[in-house]
Each structure stands twice: as C-alpha cells, then as structure tokens.
C-alpha atoms as a PDB file:
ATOM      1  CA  UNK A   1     -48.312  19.497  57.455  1.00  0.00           C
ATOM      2  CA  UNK A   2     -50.807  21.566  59.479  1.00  0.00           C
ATOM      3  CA  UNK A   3     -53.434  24.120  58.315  1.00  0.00           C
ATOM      4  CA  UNK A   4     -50.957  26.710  60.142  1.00  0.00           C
ATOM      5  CA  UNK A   5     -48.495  25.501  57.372  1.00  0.00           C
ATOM      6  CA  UNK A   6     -50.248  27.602  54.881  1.00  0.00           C
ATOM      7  CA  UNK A   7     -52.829  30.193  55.104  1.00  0.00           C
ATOM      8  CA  UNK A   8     -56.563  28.831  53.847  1.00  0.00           C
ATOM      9  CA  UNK A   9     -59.018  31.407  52.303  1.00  0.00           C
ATOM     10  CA  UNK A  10     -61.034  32.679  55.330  1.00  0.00           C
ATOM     11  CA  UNK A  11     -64.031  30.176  56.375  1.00  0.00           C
ATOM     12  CA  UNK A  12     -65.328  31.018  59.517  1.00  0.00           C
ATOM     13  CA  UNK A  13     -69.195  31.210  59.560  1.00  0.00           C
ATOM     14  CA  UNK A  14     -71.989  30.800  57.135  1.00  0.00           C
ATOM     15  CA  UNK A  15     -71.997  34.326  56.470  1.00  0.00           C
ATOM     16  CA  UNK A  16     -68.485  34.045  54.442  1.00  0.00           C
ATOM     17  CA  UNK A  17     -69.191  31.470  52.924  1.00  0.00           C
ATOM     18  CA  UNK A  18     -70.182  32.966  49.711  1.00  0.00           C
ATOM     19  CA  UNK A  19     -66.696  34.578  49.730  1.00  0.00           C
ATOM     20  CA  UNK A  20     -64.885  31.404  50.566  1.00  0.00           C
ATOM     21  CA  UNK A  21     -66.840  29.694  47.291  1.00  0.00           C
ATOM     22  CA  UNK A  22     -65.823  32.486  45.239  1.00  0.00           C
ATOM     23  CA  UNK A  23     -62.127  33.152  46.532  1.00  0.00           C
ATOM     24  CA  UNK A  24     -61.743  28.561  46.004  1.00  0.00           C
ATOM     25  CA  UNK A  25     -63.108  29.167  42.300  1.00  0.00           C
ATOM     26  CA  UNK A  26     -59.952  31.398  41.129  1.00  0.00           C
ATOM     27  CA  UNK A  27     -57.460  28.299  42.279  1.00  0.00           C
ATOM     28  CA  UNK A  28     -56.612  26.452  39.340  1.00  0.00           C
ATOM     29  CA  UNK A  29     -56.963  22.935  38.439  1.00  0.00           C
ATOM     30  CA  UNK A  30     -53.991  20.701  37.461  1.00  0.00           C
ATOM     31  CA  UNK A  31     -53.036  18.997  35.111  1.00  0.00           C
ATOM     32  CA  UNK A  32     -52.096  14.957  35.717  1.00  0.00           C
ATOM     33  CA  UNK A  33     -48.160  15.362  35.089  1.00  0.00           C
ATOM     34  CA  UNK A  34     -48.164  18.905  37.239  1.00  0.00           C
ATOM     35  CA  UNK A  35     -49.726  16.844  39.921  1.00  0.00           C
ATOM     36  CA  UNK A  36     -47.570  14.300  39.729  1.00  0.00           C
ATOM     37  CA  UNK A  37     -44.325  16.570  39.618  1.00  0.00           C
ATOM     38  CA  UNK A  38     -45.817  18.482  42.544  1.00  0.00           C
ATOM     39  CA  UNK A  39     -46.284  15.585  44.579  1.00  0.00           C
ATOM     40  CA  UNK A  40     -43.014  14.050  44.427  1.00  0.00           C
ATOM     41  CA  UNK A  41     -40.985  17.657  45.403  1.00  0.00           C
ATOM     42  CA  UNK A  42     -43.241  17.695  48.753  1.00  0.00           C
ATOM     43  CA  UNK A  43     -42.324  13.749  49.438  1.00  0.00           C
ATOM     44  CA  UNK A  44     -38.747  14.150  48.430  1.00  0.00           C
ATOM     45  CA  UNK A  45     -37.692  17.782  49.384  1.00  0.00           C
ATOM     46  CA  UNK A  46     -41.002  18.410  51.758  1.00  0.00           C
ATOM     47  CA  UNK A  47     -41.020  22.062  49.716  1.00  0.00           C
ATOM     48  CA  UNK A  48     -44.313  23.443  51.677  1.00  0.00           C
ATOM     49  CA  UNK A  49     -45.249  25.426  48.572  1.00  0.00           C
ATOM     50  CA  UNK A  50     -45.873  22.061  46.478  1.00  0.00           C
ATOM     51  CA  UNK A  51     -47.954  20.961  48.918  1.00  0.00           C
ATOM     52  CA  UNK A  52     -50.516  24.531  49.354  1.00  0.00           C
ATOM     53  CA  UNK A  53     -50.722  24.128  45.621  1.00  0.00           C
ATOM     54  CA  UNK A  54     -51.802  20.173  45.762  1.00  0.00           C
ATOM     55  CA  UNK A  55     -54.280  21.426  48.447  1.00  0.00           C
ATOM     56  CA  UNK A  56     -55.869  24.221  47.101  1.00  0.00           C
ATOM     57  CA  UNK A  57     -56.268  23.055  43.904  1.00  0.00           C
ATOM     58  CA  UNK A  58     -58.823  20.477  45.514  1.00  0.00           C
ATOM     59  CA  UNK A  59     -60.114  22.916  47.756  1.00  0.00           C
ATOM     60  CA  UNK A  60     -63.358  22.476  44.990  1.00  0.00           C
ATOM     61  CA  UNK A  61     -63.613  18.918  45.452  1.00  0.00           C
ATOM     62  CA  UNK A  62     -64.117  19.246  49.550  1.00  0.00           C
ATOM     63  CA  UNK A  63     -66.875  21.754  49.024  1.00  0.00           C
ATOM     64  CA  UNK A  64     -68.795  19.460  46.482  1.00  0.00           C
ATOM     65  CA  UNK A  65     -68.379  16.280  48.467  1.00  0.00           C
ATOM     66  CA  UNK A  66     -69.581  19.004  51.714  1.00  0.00           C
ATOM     67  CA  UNK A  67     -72.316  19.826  49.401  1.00  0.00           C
ATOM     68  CA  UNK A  68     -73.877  16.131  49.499  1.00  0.00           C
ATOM     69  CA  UNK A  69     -73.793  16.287  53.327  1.00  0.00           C
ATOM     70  CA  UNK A  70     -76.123  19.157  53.548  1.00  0.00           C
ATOM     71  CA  UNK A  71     -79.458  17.232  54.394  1.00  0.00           C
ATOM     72  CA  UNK A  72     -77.704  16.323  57.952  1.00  0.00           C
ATOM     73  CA  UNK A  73     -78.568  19.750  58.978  1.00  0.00           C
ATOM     74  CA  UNK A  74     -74.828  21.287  59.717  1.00  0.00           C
ATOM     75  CA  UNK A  75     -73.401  24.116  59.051  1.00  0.00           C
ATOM     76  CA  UNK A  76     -72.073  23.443  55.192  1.00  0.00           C
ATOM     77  CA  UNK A  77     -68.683  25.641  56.552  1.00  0.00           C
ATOM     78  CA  UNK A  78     -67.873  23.415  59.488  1.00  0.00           C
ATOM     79  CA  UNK A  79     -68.224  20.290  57.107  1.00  0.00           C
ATOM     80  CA  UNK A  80     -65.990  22.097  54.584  1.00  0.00           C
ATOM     81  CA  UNK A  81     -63.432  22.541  57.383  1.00  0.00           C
ATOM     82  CA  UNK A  82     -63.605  19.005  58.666  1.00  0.00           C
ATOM     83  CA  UNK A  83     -63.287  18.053  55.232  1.00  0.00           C
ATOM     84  CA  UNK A  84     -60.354  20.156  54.869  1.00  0.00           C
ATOM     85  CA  UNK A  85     -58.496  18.764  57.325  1.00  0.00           C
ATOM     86  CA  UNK A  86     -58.692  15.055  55.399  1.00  0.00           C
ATOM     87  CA  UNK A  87     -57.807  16.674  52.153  1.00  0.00           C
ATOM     88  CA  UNK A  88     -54.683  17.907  53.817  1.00  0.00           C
ATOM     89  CA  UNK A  89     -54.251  14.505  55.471  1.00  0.00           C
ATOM     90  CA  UNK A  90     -54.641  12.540  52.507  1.00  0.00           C
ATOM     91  CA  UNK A  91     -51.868  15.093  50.553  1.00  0.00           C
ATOM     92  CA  UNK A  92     -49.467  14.313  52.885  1.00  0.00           C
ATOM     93  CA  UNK A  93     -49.677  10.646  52.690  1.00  0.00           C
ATOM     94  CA  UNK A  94     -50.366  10.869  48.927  1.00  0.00           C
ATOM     95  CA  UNK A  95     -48.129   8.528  46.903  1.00  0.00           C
ATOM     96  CA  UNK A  96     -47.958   9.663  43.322  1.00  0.00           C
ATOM     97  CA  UNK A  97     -46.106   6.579  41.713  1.00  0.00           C
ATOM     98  CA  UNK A  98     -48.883   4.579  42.851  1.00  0.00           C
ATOM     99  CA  UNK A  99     -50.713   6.112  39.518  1.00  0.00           C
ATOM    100  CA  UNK A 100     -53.800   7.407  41.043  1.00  0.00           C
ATOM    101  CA  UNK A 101     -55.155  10.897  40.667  1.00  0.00           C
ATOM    102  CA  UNK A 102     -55.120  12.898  44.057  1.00  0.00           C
ATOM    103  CA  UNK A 103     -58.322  13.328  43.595  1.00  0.00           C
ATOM    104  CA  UNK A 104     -59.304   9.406  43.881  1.00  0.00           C
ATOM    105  CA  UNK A 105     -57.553   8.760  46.963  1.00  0.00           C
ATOM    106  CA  UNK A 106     -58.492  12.107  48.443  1.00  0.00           C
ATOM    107  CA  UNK A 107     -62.082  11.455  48.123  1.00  0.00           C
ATOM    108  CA  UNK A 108     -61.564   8.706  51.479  1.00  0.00           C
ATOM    109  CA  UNK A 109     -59.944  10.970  53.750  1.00  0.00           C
ATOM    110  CA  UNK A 110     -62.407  13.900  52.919  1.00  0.00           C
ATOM    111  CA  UNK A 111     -65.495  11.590  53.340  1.00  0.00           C
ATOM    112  CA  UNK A 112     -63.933  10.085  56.505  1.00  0.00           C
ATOM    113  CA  UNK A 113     -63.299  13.196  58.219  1.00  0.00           C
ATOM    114  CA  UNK A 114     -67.085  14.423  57.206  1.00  0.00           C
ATOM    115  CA  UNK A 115     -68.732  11.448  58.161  1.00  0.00           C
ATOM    116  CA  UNK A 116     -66.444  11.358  61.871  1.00  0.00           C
ATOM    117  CA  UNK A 117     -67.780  15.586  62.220  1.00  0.00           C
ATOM    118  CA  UNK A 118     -71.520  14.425  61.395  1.00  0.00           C
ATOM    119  CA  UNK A 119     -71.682  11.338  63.728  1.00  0.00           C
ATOM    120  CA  UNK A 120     -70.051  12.935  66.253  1.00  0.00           C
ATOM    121  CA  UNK A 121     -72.127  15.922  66.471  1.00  0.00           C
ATOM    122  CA  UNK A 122     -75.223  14.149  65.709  1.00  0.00           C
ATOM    123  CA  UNK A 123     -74.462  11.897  68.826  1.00  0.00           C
ATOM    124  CA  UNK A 124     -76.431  14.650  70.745  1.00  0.00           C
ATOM    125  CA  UNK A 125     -79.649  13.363  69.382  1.00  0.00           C
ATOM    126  CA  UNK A 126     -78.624   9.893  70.007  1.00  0.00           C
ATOM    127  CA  UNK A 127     -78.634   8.320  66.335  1.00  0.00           C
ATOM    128  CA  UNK A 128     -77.167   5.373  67.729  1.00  0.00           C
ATOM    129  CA  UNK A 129     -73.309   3.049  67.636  1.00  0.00           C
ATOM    130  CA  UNK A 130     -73.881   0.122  65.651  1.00  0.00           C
ATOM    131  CA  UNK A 131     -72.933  -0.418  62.400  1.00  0.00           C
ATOM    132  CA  UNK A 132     -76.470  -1.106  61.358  1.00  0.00           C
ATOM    133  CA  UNK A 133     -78.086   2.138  62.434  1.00  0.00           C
ATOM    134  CA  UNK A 134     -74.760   4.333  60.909  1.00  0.00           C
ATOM    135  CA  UNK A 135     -75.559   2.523  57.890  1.00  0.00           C
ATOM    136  CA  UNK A 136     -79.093   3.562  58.170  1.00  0.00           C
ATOM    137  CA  UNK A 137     -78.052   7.521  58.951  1.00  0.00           C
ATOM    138  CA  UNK A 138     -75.885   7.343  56.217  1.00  0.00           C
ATOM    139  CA  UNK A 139     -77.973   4.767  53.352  1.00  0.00           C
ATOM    140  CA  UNK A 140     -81.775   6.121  54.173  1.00  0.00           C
ATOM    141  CA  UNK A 141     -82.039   9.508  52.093  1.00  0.00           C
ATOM    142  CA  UNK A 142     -80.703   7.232  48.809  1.00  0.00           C
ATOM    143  CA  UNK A 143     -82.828   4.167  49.471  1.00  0.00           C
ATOM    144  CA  UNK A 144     -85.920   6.930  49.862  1.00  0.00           C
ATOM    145  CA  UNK A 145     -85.190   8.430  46.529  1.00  0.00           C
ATOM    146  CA  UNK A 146     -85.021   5.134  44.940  1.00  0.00           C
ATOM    147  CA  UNK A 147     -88.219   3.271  46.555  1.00  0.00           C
ATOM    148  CA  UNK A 148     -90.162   6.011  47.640  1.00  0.00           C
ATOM    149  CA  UNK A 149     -88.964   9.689  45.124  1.00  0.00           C
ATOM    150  CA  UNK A 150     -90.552  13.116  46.420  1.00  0.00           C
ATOM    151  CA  UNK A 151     -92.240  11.614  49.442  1.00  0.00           C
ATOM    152  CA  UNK A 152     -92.347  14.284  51.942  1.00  0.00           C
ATOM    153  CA  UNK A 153     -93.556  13.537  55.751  1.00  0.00           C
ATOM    154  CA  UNK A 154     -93.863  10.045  57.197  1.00  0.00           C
ATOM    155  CA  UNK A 155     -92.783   6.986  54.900  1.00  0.00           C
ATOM    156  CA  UNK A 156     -95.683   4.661  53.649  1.00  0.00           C
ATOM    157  CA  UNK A 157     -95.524   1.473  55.938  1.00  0.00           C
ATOM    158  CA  UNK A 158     -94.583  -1.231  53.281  1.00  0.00           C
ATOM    159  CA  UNK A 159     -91.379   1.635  52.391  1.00  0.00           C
ATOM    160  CA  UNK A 160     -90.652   1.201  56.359  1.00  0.00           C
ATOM    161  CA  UNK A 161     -90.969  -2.185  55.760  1.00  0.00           C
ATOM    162  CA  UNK A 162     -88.488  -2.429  53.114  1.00  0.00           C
ATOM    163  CA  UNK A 163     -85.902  -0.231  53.962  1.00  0.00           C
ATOM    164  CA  UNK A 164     -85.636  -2.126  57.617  1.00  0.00           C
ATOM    165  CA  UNK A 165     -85.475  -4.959  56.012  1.00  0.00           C
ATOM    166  CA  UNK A 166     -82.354  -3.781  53.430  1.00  0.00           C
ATOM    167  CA  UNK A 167     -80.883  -2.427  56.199  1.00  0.00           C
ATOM    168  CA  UNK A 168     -81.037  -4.808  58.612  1.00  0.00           C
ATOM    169  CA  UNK A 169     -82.353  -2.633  61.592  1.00  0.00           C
ATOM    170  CA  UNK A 170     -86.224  -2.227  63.258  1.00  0.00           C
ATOM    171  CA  UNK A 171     -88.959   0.075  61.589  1.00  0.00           C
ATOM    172  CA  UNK A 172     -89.031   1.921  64.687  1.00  0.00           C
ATOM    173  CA  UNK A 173     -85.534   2.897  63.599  1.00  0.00           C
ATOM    174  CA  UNK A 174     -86.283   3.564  59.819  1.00  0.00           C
ATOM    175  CA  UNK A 175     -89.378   5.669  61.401  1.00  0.00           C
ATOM    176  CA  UNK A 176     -87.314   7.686  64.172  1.00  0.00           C
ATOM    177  CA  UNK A 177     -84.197   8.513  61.573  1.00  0.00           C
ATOM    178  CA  UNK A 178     -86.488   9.303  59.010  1.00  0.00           C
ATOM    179  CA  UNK A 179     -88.533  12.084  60.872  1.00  0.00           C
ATOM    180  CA  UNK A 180     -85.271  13.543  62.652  1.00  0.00           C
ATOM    181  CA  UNK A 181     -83.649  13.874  58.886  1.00  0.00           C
ATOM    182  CA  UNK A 182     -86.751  15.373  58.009  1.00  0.00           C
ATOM    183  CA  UNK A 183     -86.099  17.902  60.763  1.00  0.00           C
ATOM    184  CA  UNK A 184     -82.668  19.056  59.664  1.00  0.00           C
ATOM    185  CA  UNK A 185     -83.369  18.986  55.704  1.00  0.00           C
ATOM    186  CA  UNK A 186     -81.615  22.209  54.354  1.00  0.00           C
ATOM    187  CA  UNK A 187     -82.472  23.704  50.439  1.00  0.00           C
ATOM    188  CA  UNK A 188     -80.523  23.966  47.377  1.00  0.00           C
ATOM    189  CA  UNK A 189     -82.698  27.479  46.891  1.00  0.00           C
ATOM    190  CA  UNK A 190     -81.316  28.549  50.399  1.00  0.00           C
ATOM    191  CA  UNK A 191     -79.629  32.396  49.514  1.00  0.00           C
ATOM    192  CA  UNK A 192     -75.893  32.342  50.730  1.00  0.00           C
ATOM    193  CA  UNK A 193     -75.574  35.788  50.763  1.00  0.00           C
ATOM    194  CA  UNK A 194     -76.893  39.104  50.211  1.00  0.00           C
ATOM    195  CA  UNK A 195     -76.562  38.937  46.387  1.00  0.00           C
ATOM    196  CA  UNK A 196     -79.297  36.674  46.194  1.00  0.00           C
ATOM    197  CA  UNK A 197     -77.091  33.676  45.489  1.00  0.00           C
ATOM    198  CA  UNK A 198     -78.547  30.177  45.775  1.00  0.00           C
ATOM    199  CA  UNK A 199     -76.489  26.869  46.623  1.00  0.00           C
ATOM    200  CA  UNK A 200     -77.502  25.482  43.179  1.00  0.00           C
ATOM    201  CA  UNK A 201     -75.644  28.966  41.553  1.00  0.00           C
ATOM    202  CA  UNK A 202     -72.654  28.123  42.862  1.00  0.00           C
ATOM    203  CA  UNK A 203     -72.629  23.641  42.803  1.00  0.00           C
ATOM    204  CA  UNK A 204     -73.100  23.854  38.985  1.00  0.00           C
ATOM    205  CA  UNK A 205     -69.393  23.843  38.167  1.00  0.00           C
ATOM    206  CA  UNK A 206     -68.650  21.909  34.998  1.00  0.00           C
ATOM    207  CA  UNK A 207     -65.232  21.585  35.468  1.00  0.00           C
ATOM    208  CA  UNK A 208     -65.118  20.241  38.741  1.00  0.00           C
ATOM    209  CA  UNK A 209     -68.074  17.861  38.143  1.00  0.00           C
ATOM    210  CA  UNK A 210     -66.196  16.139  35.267  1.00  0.00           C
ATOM    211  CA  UNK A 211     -63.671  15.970  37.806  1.00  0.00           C
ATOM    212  CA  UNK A 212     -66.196  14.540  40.656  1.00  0.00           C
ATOM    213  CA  UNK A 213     -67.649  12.170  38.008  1.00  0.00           C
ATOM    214  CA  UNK A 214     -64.198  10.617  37.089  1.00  0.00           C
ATOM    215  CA  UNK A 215     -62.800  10.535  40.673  1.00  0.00           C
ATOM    216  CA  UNK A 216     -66.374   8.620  41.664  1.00  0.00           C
ATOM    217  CA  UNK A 217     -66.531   5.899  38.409  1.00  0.00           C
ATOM    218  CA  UNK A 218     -62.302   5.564  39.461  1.00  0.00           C
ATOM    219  CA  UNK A 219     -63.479   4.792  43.096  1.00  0.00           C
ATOM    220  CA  UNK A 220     -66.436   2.567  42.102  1.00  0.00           C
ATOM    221  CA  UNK A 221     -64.235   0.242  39.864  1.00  0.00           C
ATOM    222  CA  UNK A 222     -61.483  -0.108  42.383  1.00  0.00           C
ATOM    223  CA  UNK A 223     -64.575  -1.219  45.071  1.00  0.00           C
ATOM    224  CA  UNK A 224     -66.200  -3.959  42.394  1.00  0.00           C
ATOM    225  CA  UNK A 225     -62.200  -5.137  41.986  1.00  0.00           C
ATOM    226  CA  UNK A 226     -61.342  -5.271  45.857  1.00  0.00           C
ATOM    227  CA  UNK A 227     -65.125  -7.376  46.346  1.00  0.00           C
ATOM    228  CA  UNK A 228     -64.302  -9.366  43.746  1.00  0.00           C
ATOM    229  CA  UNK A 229     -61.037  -9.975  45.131  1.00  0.00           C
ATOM    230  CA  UNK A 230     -61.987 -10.738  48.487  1.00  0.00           C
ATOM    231  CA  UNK A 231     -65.020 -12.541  48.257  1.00  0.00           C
ATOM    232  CA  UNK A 232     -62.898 -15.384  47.589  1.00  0.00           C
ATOM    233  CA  UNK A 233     -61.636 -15.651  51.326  1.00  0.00           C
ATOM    234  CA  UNK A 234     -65.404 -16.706  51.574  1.00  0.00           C
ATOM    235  CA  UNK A 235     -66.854 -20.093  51.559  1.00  0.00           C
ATOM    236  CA  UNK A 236     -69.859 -21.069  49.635  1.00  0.00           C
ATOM    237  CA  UNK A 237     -72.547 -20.548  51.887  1.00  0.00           C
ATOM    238  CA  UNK A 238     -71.401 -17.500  53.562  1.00  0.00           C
ATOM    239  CA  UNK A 239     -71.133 -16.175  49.608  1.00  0.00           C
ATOM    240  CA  UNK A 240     -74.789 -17.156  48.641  1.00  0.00           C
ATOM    241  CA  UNK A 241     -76.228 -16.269  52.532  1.00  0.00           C
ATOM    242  CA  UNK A 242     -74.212 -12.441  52.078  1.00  0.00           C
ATOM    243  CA  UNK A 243     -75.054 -11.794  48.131  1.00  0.00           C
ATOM    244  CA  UNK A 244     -78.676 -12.687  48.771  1.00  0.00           C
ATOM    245  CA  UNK A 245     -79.029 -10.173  51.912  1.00  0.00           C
ATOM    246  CA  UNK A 246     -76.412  -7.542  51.084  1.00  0.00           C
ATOM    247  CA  UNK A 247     -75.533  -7.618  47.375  1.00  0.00           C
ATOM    248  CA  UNK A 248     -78.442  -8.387  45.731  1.00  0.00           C
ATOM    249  CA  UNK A 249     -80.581  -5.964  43.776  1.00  0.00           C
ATOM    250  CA  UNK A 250     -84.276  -7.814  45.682  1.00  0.00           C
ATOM    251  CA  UNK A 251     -82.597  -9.012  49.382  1.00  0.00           C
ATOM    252  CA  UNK A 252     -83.565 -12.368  50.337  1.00  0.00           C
ATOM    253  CA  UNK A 253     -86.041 -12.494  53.716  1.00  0.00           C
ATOM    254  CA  UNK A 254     -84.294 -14.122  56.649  1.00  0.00           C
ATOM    255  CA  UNK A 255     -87.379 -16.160  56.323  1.00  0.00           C
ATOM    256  CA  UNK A 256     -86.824 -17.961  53.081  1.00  0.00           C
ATOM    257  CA  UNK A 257     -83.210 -18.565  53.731  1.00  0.00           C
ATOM    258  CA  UNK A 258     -83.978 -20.250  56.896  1.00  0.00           C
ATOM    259  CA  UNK A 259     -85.974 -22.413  55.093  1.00  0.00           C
ATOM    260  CA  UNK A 260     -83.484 -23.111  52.485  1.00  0.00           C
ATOM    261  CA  UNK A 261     -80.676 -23.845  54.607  1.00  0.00           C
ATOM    262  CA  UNK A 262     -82.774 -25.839  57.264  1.00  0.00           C
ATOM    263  CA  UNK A 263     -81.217 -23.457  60.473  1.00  0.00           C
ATOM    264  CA  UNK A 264     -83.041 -20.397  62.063  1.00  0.00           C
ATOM    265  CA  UNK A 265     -83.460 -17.366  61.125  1.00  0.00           C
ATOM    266  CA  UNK A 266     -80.578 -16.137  64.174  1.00  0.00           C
ATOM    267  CA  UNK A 267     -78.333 -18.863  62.630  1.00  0.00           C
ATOM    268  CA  UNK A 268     -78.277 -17.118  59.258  1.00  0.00           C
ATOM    269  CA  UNK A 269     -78.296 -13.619  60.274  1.00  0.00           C
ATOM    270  CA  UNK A 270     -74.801 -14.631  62.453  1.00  0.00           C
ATOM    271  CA  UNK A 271     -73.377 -16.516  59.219  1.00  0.00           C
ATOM    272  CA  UNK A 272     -74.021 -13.263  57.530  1.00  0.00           C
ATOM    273  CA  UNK A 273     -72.698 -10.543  59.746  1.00  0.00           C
ATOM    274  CA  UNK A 274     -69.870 -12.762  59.933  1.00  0.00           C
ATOM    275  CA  UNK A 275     -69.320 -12.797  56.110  1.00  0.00           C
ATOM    276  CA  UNK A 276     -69.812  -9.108  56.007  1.00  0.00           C
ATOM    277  CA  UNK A 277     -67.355  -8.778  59.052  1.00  0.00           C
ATOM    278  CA  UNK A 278     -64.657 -10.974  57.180  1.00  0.00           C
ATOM    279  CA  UNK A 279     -65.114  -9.642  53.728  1.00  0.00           C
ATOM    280  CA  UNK A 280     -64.877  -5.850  54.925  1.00  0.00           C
ATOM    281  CA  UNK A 281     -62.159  -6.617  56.782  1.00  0.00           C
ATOM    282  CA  UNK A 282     -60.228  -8.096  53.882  1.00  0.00           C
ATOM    283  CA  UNK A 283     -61.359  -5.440  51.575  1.00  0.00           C
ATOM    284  CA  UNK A 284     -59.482  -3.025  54.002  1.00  0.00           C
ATOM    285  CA  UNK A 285     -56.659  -4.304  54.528  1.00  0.00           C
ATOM    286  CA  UNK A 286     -56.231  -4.743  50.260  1.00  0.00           C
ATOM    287  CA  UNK A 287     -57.431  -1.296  50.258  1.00  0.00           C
ATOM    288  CA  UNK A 288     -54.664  -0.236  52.366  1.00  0.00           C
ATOM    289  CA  UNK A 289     -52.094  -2.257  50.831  1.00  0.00           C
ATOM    290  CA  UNK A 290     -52.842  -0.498  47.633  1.00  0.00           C
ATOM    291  CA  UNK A 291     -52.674   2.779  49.169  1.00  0.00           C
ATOM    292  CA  UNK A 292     -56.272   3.423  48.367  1.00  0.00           C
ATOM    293  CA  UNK A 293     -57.269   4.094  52.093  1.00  0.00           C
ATOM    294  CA  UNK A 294     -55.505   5.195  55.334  1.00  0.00           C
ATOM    295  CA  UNK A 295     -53.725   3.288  57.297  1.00  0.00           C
ATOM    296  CA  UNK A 296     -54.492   2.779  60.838  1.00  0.00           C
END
C-alpha cells in the first residue's frame, strides 16, 4: 500500500493546512469491532477500500501527535506527511487478532517516521549522532517544564547543571540545544488561515483526545510490562547502577556510586550504558515479538 493507492485530502503547504484540518475532521471514527472487521478484509482479501477507511479514520491522530512536534520549528504539514506515511505503514502491517487498537500500535510508526523527518532535517544545524544528545533534542523541552516552568531565554546554571546530569551529556550541550530550540519555538496563537483561526481552535478535539489519552495510558502500561520483563536479563549491579542513573525519580551522581561500588567513575558509567544497551535491546526485540513495534 502506497499513498498513490488512495487519494489523501490535499496537504501541500502551510497555507492549506487549515483546509486539510477541516476536510480530516468530517472522517469518522470507528468503532473497535468495525476496526477489527476492516482490518482482517485488507489482510485476507487486500480490499484497498478497507484499508483508506483504517487510514483516514486516524488521519486525526497523525495531526495531534504532529501537533506535539511543533516547537522543532518545521513546517506542521511536512510532519503531518511524514507522519502519514507511518500511519499507512503501520496499517499495513497491523495485526488485528493481536487485540490491540490501531491506534496503540500506530502511535510507533507515526512517531518513528516524525522523529526520522526532524533529525534528519535538523542535521543541517548539526544537533549531533549519539544517543545521548538525540535524547537531549528529544527529552529537554519536558525536563524544562518540569524543573524550570515558563523560563524563557537562557536556563539558570544549577537547571544546566541538572538536566546534563539526567541526561548524561555536557552543559555546553544542554546550553547550545537549549538556545537553538529557543530559536525555532512556534505558537499555539499562530493564525492558520485567513479566518483568524488559531492552532489551539482546531487541537481542542474531545473526541480524538479521549482517543489520544487511551492510546498513550495503553502504550505506557505495555512499556512498565516490557521493563519489568526485561530487567530480569540484568544482574544485580547493573539493576541498582541503571535504576539509580536512569530510572530513578533523583539520579544518583557518578560520584557517589563510585564511591559505593569502590571503581571509577568511567567504570560505572560503562556498566551502565551497557545495562541500558542490553535492556533496550531486549525490550525491542519483546516489543517486536508482540507486534507492538516494527520489525527490522
């Protein structure tokens, strides 16, 4: 299935945009056992119809996860296209007697494809490869609401402080990404079109957040089940030295671990990227055996 399968409303600047929201509105929602009955005609009979109406009833859901992407300074229509393209993705490997809502398993493909359009397009300003600083692009604007709410401009030091050190990357870094996020921050009260409209008009939907909110608290328990699963493969001081830098709610300093353990401060920051490297990589692959991600 290809987005020349089916025709999509028209989404080809910012300046329909406004259009596109309204034209995305009139598709309806479905109910779990249409779903379901929709799903398995386009696995068993590939009926192309079944499949436009499994996509454009979720057309919604990829604007409103777009929506959160805003502050990366991008046009809102390109991320709704990108996003597009994983809802479609995610349809077609969609397996309904699995029991999950589309909606749940949809959400991975349309962040995925999102995330791949921002980093590669922000690759222009150099924001940087490793893990730690994509988990910085991606982690600072929450960890600044919750340490540091309405701060505009530069971030006090000991919040530069603290965020590195959650993070695990240099202040220079929490500094530079900061101020270049600052640069690209977009409003809510932004007018999308000449009737005055705001982005905030059109992102109160109630329907579609009760959808958001279920798909979300779905996604969040199947995350605390697959960590709880595979911390196991974990020994005990890998599980104390990764809870006390990654998990827990006040992270441990390098510092005082190296002091509790009796090794340097290198030695436990390679015990720990190796936890996190062994316990992501189980989570995925249990995520992907219960269909809950892509496979490779």
């Amino acid at each position: 299935m290809s987005s020349t399968t089916f025709k999509f409303p028209a989404l080809s600047n910012e300046g329909g945009l406004t259009a596109y929201l309204d034209q995305i509105k009139k598709f309806p929602m479905l109910d779990a056992e249409e779903e379901y009955m929709l799903a398995k005609n386009w696995k068993a009979t590939g009926n192309v119809k079944s499949a436009e109406k499994l996509v454009t009833s979720h057309l919604r859901l990829v604007a409103k996860i777009a929506m959160g992407y805003k502050g990366y300074g991008l046009p809102v229509s390109e991320m709704i296209s990108e996003g597009n393209i994983g809802l479609m993705q995610a349809v077609k490997k969609f397996e309904p007697e699995k029991g999950f809502r589309l909606a749940t398993y949809a959400m991975w493909w349309i962040k995925a494809s999102i995330q791949e359009y921002i980093l590669r397009s922000w690759s222009l300003v150099k924001i940087g490869t490793t893990a730690a600083q994509k988990k910085l692009f991606f982690n600072l604007k929450k960890l600044k609401n919750q340490i540091a709410p309405k701060t505009e401009g530069d971030l006090k030091h000991e919040h530069v402080k603290d965020i590195a050190n959650r993070l695990d990357v240099s202040e220079d870094e929490v500094i530079s990404m900061n101020r270049r996020l600052l640069g690209k921050e977009q409003s809510l009260n932004a007018p999308i079109g000449e009737d005055g409209d705001e982005w905030q008009d059109w992102v109160v939907d109630k329907d579609m957040d009760q959808e958001l909110k279920f798909a979300q608290q779905e996604e969040i328990e199947q995350r605390k089940d697959l960590l709880s699963e595979s911390i196991k493969i974990l020994n005990d001081r890998e599980k104390e030295i990764l809870y006390s830098r990654r998990l827990a709610d006040e992270p441990i300093t390098l510092d005082d671990l190296s002091k509790k353990y009796k090794i340097s401060r290198e030695r436990i920051r390679q015990i720990e990227n190796k936890a996190f490297e062994k316990l992501q990589k189980h989570m995925l692959n249990a995520a992907r055996s219960k269909n809950l991600l892509p496979a490779n």
